[in-house]
N, C-alpha and C. Protein backbone atom coordinates (compact mmCIF):
# COMPACT_ATOMS: atom_id res chain seq x y z
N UNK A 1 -4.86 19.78 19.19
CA UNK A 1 -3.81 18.93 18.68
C UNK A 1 -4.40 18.00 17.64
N UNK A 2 -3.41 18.27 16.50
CA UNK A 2 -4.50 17.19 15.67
C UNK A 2 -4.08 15.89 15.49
N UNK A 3 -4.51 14.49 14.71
CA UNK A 3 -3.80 13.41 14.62
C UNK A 3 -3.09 13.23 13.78
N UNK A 4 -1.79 12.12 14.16
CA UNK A 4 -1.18 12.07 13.27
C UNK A 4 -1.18 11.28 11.52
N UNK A 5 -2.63 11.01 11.70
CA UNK A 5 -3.32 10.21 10.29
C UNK A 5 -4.71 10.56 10.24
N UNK A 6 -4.90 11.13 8.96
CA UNK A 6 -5.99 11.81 8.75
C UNK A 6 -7.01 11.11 8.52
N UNK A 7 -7.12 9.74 7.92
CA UNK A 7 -7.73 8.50 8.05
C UNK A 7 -7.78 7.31 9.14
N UNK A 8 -8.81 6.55 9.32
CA UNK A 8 -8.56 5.07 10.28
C UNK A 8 -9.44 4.26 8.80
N UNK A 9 -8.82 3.07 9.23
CA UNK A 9 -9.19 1.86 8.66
C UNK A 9 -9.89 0.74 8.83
N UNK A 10 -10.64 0.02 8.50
CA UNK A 10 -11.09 -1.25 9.16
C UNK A 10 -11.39 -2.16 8.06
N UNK A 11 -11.02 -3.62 8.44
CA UNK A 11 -10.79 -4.56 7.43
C UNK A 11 -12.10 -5.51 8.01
N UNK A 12 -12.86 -6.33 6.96
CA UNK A 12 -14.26 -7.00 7.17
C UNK A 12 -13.95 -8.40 5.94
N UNK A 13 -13.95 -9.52 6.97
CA UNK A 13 -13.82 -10.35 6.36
C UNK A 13 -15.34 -10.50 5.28
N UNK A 14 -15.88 -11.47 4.47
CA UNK A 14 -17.00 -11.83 4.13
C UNK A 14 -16.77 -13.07 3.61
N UNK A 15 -17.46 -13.68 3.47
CA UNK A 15 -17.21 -15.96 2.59
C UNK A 15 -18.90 -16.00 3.04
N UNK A 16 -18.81 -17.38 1.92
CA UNK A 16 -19.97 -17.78 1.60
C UNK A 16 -19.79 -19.12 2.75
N UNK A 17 -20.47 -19.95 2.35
CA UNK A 17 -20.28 -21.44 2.38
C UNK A 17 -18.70 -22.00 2.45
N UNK A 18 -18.53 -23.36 3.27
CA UNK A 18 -17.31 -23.69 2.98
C UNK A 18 -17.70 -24.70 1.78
N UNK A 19 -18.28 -25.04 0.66
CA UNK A 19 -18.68 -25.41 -0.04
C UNK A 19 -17.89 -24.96 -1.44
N UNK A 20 -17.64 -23.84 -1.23
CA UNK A 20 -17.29 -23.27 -2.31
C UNK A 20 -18.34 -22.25 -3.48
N UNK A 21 -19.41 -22.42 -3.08
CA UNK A 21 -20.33 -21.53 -3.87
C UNK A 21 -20.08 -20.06 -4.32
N UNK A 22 -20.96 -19.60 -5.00
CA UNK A 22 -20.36 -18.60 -5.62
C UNK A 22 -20.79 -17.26 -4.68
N UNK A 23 -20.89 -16.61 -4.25
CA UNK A 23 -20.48 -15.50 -3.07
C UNK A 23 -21.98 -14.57 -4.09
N UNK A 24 -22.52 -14.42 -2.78
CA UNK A 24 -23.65 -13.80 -3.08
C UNK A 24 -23.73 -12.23 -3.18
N UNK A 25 -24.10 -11.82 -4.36
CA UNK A 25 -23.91 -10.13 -4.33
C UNK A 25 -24.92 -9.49 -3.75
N UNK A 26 -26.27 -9.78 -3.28
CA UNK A 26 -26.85 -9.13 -2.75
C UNK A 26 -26.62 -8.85 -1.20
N UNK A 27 -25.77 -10.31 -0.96
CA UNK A 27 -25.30 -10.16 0.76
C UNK A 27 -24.36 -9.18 1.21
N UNK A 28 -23.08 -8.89 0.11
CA UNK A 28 -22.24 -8.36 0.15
C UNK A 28 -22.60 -6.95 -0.60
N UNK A 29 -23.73 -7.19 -1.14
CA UNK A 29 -24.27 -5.50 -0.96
C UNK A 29 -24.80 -4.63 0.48
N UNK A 30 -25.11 -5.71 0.97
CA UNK A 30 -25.89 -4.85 2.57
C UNK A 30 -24.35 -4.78 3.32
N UNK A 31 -23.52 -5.74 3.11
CA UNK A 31 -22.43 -5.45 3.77
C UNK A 31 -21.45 -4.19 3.60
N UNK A 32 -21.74 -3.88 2.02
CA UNK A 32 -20.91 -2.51 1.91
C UNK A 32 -22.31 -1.26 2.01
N UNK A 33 -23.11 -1.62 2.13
CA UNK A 33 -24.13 -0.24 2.87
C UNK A 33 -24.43 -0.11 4.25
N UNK A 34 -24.25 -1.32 4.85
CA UNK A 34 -24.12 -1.51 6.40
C UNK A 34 -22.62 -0.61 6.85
N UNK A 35 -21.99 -0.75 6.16
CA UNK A 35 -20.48 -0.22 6.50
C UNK A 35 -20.08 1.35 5.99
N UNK A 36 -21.85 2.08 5.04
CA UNK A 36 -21.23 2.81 4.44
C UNK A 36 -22.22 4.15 5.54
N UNK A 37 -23.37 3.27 5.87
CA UNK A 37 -24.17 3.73 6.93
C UNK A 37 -23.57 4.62 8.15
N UNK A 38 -22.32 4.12 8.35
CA UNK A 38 -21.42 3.98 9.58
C UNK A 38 -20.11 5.30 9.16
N UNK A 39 -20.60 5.52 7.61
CA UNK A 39 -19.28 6.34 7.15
C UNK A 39 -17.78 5.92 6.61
N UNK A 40 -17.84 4.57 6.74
CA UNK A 40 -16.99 3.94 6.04
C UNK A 40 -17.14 4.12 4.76
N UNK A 41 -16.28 4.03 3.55
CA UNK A 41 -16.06 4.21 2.34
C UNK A 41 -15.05 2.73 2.01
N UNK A 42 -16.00 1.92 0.55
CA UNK A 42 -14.76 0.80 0.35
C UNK A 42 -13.29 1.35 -0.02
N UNK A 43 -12.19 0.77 0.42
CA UNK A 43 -10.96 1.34 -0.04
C UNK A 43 -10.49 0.13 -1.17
N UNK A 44 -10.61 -1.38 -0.56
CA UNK A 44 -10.18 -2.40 -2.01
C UNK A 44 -10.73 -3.66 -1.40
N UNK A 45 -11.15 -4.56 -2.37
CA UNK A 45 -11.51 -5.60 -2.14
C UNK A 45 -10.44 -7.19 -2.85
N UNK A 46 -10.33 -7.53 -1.63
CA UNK A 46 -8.68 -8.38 -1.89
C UNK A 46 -9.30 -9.98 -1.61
N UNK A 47 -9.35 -11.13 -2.77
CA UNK A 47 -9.40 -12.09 -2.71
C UNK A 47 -8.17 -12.96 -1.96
N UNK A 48 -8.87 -13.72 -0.60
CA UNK A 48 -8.07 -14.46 -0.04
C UNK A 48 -9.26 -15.68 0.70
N UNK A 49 -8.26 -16.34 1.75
CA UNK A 49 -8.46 -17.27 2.09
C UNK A 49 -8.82 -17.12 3.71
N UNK A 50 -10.18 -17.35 3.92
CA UNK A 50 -10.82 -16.65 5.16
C UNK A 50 -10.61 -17.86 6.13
N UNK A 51 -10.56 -17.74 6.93
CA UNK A 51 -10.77 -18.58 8.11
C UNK A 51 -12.23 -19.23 8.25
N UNK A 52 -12.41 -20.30 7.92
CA UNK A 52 -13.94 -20.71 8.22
C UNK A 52 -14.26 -20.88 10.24
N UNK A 53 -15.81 -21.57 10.19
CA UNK A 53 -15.89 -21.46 11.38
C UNK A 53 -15.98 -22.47 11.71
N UNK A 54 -15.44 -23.60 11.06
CA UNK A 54 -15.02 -25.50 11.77
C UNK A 54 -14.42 -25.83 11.04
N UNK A 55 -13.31 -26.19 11.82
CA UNK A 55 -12.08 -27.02 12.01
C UNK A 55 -11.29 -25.95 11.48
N UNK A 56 -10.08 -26.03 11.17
CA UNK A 56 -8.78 -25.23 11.65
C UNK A 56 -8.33 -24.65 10.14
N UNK A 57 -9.31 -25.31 9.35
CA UNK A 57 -8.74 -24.96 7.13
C UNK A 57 -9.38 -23.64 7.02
N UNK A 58 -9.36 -22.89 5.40
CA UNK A 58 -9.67 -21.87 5.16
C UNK A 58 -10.43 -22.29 4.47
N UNK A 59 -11.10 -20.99 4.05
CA UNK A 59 -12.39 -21.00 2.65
C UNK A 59 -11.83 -19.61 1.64
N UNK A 60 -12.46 -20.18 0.54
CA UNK A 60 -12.02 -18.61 -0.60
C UNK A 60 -12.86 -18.04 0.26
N UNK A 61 -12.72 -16.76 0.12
CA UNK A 61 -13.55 -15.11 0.78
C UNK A 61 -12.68 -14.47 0.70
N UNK A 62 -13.40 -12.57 0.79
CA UNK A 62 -12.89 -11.60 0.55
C UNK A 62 -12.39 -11.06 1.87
N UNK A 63 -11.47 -10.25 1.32
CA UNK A 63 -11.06 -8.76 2.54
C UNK A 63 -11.78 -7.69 2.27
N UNK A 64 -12.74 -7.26 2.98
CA UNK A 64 -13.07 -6.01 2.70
C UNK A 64 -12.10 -4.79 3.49
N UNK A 65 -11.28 -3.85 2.52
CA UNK A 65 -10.61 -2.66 3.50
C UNK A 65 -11.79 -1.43 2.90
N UNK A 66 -12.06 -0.92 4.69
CA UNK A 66 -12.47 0.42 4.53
C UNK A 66 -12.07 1.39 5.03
N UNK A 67 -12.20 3.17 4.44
CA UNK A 67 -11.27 3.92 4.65
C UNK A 67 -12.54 4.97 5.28
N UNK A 68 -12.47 5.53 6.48
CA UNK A 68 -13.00 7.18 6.51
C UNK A 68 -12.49 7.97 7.30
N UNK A 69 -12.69 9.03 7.17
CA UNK A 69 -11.57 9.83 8.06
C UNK A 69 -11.82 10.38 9.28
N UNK A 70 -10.30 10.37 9.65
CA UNK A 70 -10.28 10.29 11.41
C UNK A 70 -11.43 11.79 11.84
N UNK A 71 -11.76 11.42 13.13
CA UNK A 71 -12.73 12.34 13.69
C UNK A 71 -13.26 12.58 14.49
């Protein structure tokens, strides 16, 4: 029986600092080879407003969506 979606998905927050600094590309390079290790493939990278980790405000950061197929 096969599934009914030939893909699964998984979404990966990433943020820097609540500072505002500028988002480090070498970090968010191991993050998309850590994820690609695993067989994930990036699908889009969507600027938003991440949840920091004190007090209840956000920080700029990305969405990472990744796509690989079901299996």
């Amino acid at each position: 029986m096969s599934s009914a979606y030939a893909y699964e998905y998984k979404v990966a927050t990433f943020r820097e600092s609540l500072i505002g600094d500028a988002l480090d590309s070498d970090k968010l390079e191991k993050v998309l080879n850590k994820h690609a290790e695993d067989g994930w493939a990036l699908k889009a990278i969507t600027s938003a407003d991440v949840k920091g980790r004190i007090g209840p405000g956000a920080v700029e950061g990305l969405l990472l969506t990744f796509e690989r197929p079901r299996g």
